[in-house]
Protein backbone atom coordinates (compact mmCIF):
# COMPACT_ATOMS: atom_id res chain seq x y z
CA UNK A 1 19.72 -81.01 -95.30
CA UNK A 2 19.96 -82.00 -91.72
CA UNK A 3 17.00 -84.85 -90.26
CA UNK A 4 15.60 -81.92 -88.03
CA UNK A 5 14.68 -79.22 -90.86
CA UNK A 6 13.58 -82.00 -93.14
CA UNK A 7 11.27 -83.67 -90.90
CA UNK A 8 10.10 -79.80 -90.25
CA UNK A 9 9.43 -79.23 -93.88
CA UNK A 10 8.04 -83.01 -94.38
CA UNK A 11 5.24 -82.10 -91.59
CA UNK A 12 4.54 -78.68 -92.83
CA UNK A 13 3.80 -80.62 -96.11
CA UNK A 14 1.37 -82.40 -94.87
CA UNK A 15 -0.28 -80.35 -92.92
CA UNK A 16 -1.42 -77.94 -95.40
CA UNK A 17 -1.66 -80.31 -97.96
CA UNK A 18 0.73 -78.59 -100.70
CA UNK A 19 3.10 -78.71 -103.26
CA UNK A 20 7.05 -79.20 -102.89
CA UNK A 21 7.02 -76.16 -105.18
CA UNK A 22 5.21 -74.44 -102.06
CA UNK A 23 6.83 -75.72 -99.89
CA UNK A 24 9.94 -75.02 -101.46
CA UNK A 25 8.70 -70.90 -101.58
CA UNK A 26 7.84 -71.12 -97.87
CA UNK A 27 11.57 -72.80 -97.05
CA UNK A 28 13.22 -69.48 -98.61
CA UNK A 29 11.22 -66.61 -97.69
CA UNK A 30 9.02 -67.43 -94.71
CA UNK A 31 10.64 -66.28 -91.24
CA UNK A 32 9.33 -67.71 -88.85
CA UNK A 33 9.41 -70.97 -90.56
CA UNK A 34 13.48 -70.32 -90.98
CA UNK A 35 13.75 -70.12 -87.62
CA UNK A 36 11.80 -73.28 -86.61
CA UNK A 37 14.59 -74.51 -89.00
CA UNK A 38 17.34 -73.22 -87.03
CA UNK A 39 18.39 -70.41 -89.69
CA UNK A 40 18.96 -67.20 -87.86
CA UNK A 41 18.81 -63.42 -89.58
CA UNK A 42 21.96 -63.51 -91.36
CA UNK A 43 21.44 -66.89 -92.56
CA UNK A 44 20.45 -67.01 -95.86
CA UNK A 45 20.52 -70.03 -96.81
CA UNK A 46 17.99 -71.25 -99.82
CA UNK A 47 16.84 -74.63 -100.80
CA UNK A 48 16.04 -76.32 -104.16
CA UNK A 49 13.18 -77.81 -104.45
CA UNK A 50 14.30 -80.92 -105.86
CA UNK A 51 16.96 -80.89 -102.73
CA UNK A 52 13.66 -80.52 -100.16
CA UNK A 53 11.64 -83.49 -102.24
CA UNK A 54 14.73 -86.24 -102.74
CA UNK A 55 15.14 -85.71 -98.49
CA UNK A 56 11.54 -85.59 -97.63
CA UNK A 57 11.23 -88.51 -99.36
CA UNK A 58 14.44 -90.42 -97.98
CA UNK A 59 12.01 -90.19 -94.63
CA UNK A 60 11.31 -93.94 -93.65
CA UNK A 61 8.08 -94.75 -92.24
CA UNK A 62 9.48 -96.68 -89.03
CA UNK A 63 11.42 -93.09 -87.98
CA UNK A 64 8.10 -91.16 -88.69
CA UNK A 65 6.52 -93.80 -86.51
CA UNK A 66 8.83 -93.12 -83.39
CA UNK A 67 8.46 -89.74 -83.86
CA UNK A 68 4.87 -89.88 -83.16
CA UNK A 69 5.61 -91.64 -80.10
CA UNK A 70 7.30 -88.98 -79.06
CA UNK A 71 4.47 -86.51 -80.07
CA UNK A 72 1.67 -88.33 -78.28
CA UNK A 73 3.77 -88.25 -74.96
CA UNK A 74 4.35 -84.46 -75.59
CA UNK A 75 0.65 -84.33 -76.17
CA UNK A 76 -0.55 -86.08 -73.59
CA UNK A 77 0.98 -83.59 -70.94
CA UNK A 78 -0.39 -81.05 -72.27
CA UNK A 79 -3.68 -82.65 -72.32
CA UNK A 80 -3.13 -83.23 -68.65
CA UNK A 81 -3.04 -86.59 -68.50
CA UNK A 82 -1.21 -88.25 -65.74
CA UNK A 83 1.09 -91.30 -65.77
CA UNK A 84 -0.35 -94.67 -65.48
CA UNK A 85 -3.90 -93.35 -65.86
CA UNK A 86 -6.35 -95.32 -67.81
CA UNK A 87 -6.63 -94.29 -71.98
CA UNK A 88 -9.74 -94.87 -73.44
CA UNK A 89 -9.31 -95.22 -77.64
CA UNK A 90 -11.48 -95.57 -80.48
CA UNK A 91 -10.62 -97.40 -83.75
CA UNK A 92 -11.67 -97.24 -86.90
CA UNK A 93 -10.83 -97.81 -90.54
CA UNK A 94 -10.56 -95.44 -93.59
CA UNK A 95 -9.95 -95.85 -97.33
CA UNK A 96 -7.25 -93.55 -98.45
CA UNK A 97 -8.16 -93.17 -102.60
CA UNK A 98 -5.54 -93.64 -104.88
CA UNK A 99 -5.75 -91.64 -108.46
CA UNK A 100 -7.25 -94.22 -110.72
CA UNK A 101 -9.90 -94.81 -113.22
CA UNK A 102 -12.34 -96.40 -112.88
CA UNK A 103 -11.05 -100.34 -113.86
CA UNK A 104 -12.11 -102.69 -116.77
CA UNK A 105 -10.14 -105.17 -118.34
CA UNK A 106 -10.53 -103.51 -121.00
CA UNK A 107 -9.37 -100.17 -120.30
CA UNK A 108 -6.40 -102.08 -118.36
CA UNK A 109 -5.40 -103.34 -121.64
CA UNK A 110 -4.80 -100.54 -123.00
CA UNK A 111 -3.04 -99.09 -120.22
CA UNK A 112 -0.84 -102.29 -120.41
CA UNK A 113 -0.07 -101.89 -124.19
CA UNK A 114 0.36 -97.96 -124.41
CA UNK A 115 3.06 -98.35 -121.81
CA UNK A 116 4.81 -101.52 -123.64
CA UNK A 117 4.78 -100.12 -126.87
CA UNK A 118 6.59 -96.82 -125.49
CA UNK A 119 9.14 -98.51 -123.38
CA UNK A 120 9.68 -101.03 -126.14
CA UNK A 121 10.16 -97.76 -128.26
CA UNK A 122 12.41 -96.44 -126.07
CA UNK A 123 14.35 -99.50 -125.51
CA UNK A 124 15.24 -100.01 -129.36
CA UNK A 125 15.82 -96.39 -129.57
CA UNK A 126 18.61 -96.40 -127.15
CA UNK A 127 20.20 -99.32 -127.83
CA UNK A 128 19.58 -99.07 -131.61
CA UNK A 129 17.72 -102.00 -132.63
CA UNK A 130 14.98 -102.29 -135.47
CA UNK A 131 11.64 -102.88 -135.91
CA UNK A 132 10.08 -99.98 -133.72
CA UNK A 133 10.09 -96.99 -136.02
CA UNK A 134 6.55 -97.04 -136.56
CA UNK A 135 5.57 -97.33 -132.48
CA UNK A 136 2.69 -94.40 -133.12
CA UNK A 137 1.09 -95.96 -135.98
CA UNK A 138 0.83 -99.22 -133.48
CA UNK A 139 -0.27 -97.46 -130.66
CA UNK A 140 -3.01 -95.34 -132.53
CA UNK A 141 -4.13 -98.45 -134.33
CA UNK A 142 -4.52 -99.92 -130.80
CA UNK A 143 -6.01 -97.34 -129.82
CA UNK A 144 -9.00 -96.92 -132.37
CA UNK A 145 -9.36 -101.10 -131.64
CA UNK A 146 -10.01 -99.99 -128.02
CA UNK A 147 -12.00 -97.49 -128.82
CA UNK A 148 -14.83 -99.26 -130.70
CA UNK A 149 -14.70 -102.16 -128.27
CA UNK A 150 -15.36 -99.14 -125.02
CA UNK A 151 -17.94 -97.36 -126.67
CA UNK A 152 -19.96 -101.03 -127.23
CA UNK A 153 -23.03 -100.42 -125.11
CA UNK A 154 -22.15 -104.26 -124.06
CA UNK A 155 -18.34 -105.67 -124.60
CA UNK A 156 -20.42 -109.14 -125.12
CA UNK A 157 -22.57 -107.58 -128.51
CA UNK A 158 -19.19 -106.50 -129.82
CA UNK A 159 -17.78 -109.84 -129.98
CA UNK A 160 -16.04 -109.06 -133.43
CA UNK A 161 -14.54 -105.56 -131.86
CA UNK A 162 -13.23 -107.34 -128.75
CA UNK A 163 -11.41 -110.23 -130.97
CA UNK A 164 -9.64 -107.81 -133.67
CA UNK A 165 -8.51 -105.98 -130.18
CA UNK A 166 -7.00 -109.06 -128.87
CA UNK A 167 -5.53 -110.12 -131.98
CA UNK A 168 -3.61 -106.55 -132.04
CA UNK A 169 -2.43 -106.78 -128.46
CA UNK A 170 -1.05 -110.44 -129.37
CA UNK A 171 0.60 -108.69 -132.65
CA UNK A 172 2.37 -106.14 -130.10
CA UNK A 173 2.98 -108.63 -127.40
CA UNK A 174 5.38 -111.18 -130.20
CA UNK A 175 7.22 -108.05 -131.10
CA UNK A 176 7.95 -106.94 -127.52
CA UNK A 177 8.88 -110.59 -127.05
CA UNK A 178 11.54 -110.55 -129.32
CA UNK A 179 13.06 -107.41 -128.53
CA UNK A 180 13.12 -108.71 -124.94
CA UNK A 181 15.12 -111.93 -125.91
CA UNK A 182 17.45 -109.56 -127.67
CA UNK A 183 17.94 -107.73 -125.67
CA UNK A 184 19.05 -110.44 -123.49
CA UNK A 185 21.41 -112.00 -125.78
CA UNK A 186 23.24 -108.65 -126.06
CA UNK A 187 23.77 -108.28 -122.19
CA UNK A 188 24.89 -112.11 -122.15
CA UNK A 189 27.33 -110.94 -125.15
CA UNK A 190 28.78 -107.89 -122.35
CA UNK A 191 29.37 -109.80 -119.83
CA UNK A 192 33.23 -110.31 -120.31
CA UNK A 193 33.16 -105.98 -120.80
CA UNK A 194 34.64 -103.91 -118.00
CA UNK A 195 34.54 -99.74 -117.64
CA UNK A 196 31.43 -97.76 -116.18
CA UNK A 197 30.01 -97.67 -119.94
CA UNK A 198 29.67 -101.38 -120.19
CA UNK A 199 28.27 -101.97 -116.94
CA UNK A 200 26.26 -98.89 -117.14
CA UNK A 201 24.76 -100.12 -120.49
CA UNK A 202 24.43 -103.82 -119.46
CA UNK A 203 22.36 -101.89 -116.34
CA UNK A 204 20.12 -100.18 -118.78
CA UNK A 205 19.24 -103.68 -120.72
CA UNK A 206 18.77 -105.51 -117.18
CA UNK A 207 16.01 -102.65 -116.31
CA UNK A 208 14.61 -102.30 -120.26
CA UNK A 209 14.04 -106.40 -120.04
CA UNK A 210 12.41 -106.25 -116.60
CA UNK A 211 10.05 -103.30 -117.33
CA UNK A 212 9.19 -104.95 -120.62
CA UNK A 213 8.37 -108.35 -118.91
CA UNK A 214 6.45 -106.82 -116.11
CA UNK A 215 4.06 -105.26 -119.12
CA UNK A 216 3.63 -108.33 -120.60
CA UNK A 217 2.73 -109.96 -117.57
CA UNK A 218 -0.09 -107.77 -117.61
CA UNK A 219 -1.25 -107.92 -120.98
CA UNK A 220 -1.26 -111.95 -120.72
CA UNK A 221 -3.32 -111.31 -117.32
CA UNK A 222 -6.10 -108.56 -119.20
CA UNK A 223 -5.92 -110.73 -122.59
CA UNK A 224 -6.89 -113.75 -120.64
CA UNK A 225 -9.51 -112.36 -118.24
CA UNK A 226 -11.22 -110.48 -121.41
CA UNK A 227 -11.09 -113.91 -123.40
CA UNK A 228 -13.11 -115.72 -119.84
CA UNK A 229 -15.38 -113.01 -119.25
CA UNK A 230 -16.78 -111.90 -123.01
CA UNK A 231 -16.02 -114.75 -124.94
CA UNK A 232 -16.89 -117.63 -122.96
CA UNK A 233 -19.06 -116.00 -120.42
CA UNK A 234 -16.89 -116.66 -117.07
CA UNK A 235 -17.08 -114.39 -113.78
CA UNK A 236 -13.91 -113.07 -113.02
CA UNK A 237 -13.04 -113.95 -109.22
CA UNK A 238 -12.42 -110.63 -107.48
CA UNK A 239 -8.88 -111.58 -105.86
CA UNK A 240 -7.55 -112.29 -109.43
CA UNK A 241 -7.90 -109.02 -110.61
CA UNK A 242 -5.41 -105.79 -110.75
CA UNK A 243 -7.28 -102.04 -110.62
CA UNK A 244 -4.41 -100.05 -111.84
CA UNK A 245 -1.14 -100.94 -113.27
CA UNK A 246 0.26 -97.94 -112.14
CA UNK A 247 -0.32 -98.53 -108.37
CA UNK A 248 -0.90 -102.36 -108.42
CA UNK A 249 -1.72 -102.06 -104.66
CA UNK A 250 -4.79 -100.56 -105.11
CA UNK A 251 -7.79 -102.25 -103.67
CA UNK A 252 -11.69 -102.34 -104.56
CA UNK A 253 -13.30 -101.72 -101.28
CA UNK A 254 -17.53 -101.77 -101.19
CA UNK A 255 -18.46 -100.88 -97.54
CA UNK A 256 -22.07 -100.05 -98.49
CA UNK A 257 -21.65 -96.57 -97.40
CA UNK A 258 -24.56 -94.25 -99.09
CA UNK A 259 -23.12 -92.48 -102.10
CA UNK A 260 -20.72 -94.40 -102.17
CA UNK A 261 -20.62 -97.68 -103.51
CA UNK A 262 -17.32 -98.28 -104.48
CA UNK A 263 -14.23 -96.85 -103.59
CA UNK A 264 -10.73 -97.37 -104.84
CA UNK A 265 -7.50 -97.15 -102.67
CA UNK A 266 -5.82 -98.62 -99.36
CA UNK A 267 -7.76 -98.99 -96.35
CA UNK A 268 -5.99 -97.53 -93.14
CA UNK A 269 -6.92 -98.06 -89.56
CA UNK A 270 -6.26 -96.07 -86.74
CA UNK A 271 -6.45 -95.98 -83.28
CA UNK A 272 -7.47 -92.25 -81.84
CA UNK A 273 -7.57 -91.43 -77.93
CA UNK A 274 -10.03 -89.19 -76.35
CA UNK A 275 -7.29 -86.79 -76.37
CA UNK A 276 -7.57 -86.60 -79.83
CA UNK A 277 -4.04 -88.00 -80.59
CA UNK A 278 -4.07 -90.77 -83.08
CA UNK A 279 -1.92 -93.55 -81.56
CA UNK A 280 -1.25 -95.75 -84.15
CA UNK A 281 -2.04 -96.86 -87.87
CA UNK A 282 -2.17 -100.03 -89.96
CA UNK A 283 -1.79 -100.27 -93.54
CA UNK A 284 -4.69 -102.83 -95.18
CA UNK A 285 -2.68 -103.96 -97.84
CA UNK A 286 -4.86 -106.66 -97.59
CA UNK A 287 -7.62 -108.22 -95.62
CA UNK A 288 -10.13 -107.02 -93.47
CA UNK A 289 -11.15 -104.71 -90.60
CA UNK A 290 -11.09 -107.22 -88.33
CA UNK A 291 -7.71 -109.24 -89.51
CA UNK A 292 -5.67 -106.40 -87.94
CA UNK A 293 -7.09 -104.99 -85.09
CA UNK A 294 -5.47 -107.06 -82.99
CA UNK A 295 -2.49 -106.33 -83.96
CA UNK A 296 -3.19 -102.87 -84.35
CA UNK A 297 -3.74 -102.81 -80.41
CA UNK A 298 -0.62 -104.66 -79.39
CA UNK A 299 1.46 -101.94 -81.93
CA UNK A 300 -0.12 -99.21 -79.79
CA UNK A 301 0.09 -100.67 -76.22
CA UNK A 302 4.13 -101.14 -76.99
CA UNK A 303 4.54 -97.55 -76.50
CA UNK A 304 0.65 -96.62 -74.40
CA UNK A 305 0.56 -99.72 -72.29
CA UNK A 306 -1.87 -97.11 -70.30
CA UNK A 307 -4.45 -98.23 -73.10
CA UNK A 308 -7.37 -100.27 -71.59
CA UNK A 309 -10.51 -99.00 -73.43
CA UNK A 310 -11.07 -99.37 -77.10
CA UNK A 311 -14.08 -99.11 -79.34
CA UNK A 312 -14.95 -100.37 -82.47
CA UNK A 313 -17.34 -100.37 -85.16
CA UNK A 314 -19.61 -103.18 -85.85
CA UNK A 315 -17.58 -104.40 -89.20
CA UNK A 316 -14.34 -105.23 -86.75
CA UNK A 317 -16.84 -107.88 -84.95
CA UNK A 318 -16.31 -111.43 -84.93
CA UNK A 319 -16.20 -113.38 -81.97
CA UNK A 320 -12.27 -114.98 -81.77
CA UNK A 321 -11.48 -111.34 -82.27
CA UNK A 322 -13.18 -109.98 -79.35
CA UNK A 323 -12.22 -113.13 -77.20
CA UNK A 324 -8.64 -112.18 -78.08
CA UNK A 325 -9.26 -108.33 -77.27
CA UNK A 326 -9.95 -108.99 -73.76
CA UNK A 327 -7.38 -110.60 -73.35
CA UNK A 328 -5.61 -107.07 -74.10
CA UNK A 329 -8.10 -104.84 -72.80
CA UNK A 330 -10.24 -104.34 -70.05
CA UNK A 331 -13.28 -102.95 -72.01
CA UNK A 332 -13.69 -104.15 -76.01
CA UNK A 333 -16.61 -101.92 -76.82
CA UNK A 334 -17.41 -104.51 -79.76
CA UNK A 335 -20.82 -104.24 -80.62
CA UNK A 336 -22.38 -108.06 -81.64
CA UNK A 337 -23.57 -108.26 -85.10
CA UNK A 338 -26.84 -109.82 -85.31
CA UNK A 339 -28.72 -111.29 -82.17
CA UNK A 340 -27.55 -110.98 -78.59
CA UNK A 341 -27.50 -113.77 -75.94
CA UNK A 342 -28.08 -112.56 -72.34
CA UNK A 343 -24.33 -112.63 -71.57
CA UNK A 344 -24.19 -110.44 -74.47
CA UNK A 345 -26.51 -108.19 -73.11
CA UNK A 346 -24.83 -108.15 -69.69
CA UNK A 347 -21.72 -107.27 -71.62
CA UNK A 348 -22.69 -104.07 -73.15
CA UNK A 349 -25.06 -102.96 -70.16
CA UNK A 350 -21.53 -101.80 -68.13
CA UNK A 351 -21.22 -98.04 -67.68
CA UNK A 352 -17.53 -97.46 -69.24
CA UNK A 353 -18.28 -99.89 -72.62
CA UNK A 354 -21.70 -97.76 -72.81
CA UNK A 355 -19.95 -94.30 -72.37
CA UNK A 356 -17.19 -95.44 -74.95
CA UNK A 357 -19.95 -96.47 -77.15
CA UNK A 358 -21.61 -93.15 -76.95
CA UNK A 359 -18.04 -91.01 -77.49
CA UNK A 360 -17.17 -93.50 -80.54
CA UNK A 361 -18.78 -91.14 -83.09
CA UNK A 362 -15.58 -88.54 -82.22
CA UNK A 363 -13.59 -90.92 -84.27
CA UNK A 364 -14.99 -89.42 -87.52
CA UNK A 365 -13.43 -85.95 -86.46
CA UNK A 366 -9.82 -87.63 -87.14
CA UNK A 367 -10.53 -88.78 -89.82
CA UNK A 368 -11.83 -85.47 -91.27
CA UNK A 369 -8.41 -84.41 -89.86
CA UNK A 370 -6.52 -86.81 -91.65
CA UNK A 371 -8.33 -85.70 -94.96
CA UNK A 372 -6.97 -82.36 -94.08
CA UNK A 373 -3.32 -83.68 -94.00
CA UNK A 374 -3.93 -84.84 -97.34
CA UNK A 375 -4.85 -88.71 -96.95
CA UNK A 376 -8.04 -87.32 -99.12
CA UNK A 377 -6.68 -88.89 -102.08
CA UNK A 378 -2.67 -89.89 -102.22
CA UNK A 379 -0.94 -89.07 -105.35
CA UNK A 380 2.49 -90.90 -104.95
CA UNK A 381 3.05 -94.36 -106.53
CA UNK A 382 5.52 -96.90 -104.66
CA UNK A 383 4.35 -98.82 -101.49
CA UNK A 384 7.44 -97.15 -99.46
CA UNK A 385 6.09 -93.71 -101.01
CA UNK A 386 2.55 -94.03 -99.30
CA UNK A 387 3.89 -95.73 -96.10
CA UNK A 388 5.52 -92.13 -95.85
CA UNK A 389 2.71 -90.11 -96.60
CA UNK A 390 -0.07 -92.03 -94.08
CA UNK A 391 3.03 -92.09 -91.28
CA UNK A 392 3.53 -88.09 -92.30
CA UNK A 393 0.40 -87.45 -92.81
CA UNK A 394 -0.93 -88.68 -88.70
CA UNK A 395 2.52 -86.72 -87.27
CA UNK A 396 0.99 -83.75 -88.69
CA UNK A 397 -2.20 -84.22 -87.35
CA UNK A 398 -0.52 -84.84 -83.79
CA UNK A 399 1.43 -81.73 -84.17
CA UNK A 400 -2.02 -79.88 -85.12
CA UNK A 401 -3.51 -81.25 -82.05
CA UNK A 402 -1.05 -80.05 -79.51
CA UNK A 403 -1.04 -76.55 -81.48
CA UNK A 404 -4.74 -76.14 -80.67
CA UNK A 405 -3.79 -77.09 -76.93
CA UNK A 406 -0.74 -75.02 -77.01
CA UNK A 407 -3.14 -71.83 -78.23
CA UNK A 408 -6.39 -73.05 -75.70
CA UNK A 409 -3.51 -72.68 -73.03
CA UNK A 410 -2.26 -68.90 -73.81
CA UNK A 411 -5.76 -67.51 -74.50
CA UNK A 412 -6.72 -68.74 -70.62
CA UNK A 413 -3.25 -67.23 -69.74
CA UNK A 414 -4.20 -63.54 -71.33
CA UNK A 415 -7.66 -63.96 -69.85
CA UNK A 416 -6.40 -64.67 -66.74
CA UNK A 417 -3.92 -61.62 -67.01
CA UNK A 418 -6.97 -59.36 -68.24
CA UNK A 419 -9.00 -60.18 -65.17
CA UNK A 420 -6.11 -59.52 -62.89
CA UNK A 421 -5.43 -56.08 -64.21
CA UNK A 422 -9.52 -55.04 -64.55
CA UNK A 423 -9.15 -56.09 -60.38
C-alpha cells in the first residue's frame, strides 16, 4: 500500500472509531471510499486486513504530526482566516484511559506470575528443557493462594494468606531463575554456530531470557512492596509503583473531578483555536499540567507563529509559568490560584484575556470530539502504538472540522441558488 491510501484508511479509522476488520470491509466494497483511494471502476483491487493493520501501523507519529500542519492551514482558509491575523487558542489537558484493572499489588502479582509461569512454559517447551511439565498445576495453585489473600476483607487480617502467597511466588521465581541461566549457558554454547537455524534459535533464547527477566523484575518489585505495606505496615510512595504490567506507562491521575476520583491512563494536552482546529498535542508521560505548557506553546507557534492568545485552566497556574508565557504571548489568560494582588487584578480586568476567559469553556467540545475519534479509552499497548493513535486520532478530528465547513459552505451555495431562481 502506497502512504496516500494508508494514511486515508488510518484517518477513516479513527474517525469512526472501528475495527481493522471494518475497516478492512469498507476498503473492498465501499465506492466512494475507493475512489478517495485513487481506485477507479475497473480497479478491483482488495486488501487484507492484516495488509491495512501492519501499514496503518508503520504510520510514525512525527509524519501524522506534519500532516496536521498541513490540515490546520487547509482549515484555516476555509474558516476565513487571513494571513498574519491574530489566533486566539485554548489549552487544556485530558486523560486518555488505558484498559486496566483496577491496581493492587496484589492483583499485580498475579499478573506478574501468570505471565512468567507461561512464558517459562513456553520457553522449556521449545527448546526442550525439564522441569515445566506441570506449569498448570503451579499456576492454579497460585492462583487459589491469590485468591484467599483478595477476598480478605483486609490483606493486613490475612497475614497467614498473604505469606503462603509470597512463599509460592518465591517457589516460581527460583525455578524461572534457573531456566533463565540455562538458558543462557546454551546461547553462550551457540555462539561458534553459523546458518539461519542457529542464529535464529540463539534469537529465540536472547528474547525467552529477556521476557523472563523483565517478569521477574516485577515480581521482586510486587513481592517487596506487599512485604512493606502488609507486613510491616509501610506506605508505598506513589512514584514507586507500576498500574499495569501490560502497559507500564500507565499513570494514576486524581484531578478531583466529581464522579470521578481516579482515573487510569496518559494525560494529553492540547491546544484548540477558536476555529476549532486542534493545533497541537503533548503526551504526559509524566509530570504535570503545568510542566509542559510551555513547551506545548513553542511546538505550536513553530508552525502558527500567528498564535498570541491562549487560555488555560486554573491547574496550569504557577507563577514562573505564566512569567515565561508572556514572554510568548501577548495575552496568558492564566487565572491566579488563590488570592489576587491589585496587579493581578489589573491583569485579568483587560477586554481580550476576559473574552478568552469567557470562550474557554469551548475547549470541552474537542475534547468530546476527540472521544469520538476514539481517545475514549486506547486499546493498543506499546508507547510508539499510542503516539499513533493520539497523533491519528486529532488528524481526524481536523479533517471532521473542515468537513462540517466544507458542507456549511455548499448548503449557503444551494440556498443562495434557490433564492436566485424563486427571483
Amino acid at each position: 500500500m502506497d502512504l496516500w491510501r494508508t494514511f486515508v484508511l488510518a484517518g477513516l479509522k479513527q474517525a469512526i472509531n472501528c475495527d481493522y476488520d471494518r475497516l478492512a470491509l469498507l476498503a473492498n466494497q465501499l465506492k466512494i471510499l475507493r475512489q478517495m483511494m485513487g481506485h477507479g471502476d475497473g480497479d478491483e483491487t482488495t486488501y487484507n486486513r492484516q495488509t491495512i493493520q501492519d501499514n496503518v501501523r508503520a504510520l510514525s507519529s512525527t509524519l501524522l504530526d506534519a500532516a496536521n500542519q498541513l490540515l490546520v492551514k487547509l482549515g484555516h482558509k476555509k474558516a476565513g482566516h487571513k494571513e498574519g491575523e491574530k489566533l486566539v487558542g485554548r489549552c487544556d489537558s485530558k486523560v486518555v484511559k488505558t484498559p486496566v484493572h483496577y491496581p493492587t499489588d496484589v492483583s499485580m502479582l498475579w499478573d506478574t506470575m501468570r505471565c512468567l509461569i507461561r512464558t517459562c512454559a513456553a520457553s522449556a517447551k521449545a527448546f526442550q528443557l525439564p522441569g515445566w511439565r506441570q506449569h498448570r498445576y503451579h499456576s492454579k495453585k497460585v492462583y487459589k493462594a491469590f485468591s484467599k489473600v483478595r477476598t480478605a476483607r483486609q490483606y493486613w487480617r490475612n497475614r497467614k494468606g498473604v505469606k503462603a502467597y509470597l512463599r509460592l511466588c518465591h517457589t516460581v521465581d527460583t525455578r524461572a531463575r534457573k531456566l533463565g541461566t540455562t538458558l543462557a549457558i546454551m546461547e553462550a554454547a551457540m555462539v561458534e554456530e553459523d546458518g539461519q537455524a542457529a542464529i535464529a534459535r540463539r534469537n529465540a533464547m536472547r528474547e525467552a531470557q529477556k521476557e523472563i527477566a523483565t517478569y521477574l523484575d516485577y515480581l521482586a518489585l510486587f513481592t517487596s512492596q506487599i512485604e512493606r505495606r502488609i507486613l510491616q505496615g509501610e506506605t508505598i510512595p506513589q512514584q514507586e509503583k507500576v498500574f499495569s504490567i501490560f502497559r507500564p506507562y500507565t499513570r494514576w491521575i486524581s484531578k478531583g473531578k466529581a464522579g470521578t476520583p481516579v482515573e487510569l491512563g496518559v494525560p494529553v494536552a492540547i491546544i484548540e483555536d477558536w476555529h476549532q482546529f486542534v493545533l497541537g498535542h503533548v503526551i504526559l508521560w509524566e509530570g504535570s499540567d503545568g510542566d509542559i505548557a510551555e513547551e506545548l506553546v513553542i511546538q505550536v507557534q513553530k508552525h502558527v507563529p500567528e498564535l498570541r492568545i491562549t487560555s488555560f485552566d486554573r491547574g496550569f497556574y504557577s507563577h514562573n509559568l505564566r512569567t515565561r508565557l508572556d514572554q510568548l504571548l501577548d495575552v496568558t489568560a492564566m487565572p491566579k490560584t488563590g488570592n489576587m494582588t491589585k496587579a493581578e487584578r489589573t491583569r485579568q480586568s483587560v477586554a481580550e484575556f476576559k473574552e478568552a476567559r469567557r470562550r474557554h469553556p469551548g475547549v470541552e467540545s474537542a475534547m468530546n470530539n476527540l472521544n469520538q475519534r476514539g481517545l475514549e479509552r486506547v486499546r493498543v499497548v506499546s508507547k510508539e502504538d499510542f503516539e499513533r493513535v493520539v497523533g491519528t486520532a486529532v488528524v481526524a478530528a481536523n479533517i471532521q472540522r473542515i468537513g462540517v465547513l466544507e458542507r456549511a459552505r455548499d448548503r449557503k451555495r444551494e440556498k443562495r441558488r434557490r433564492q436566485w431562481l424563486a427571483a
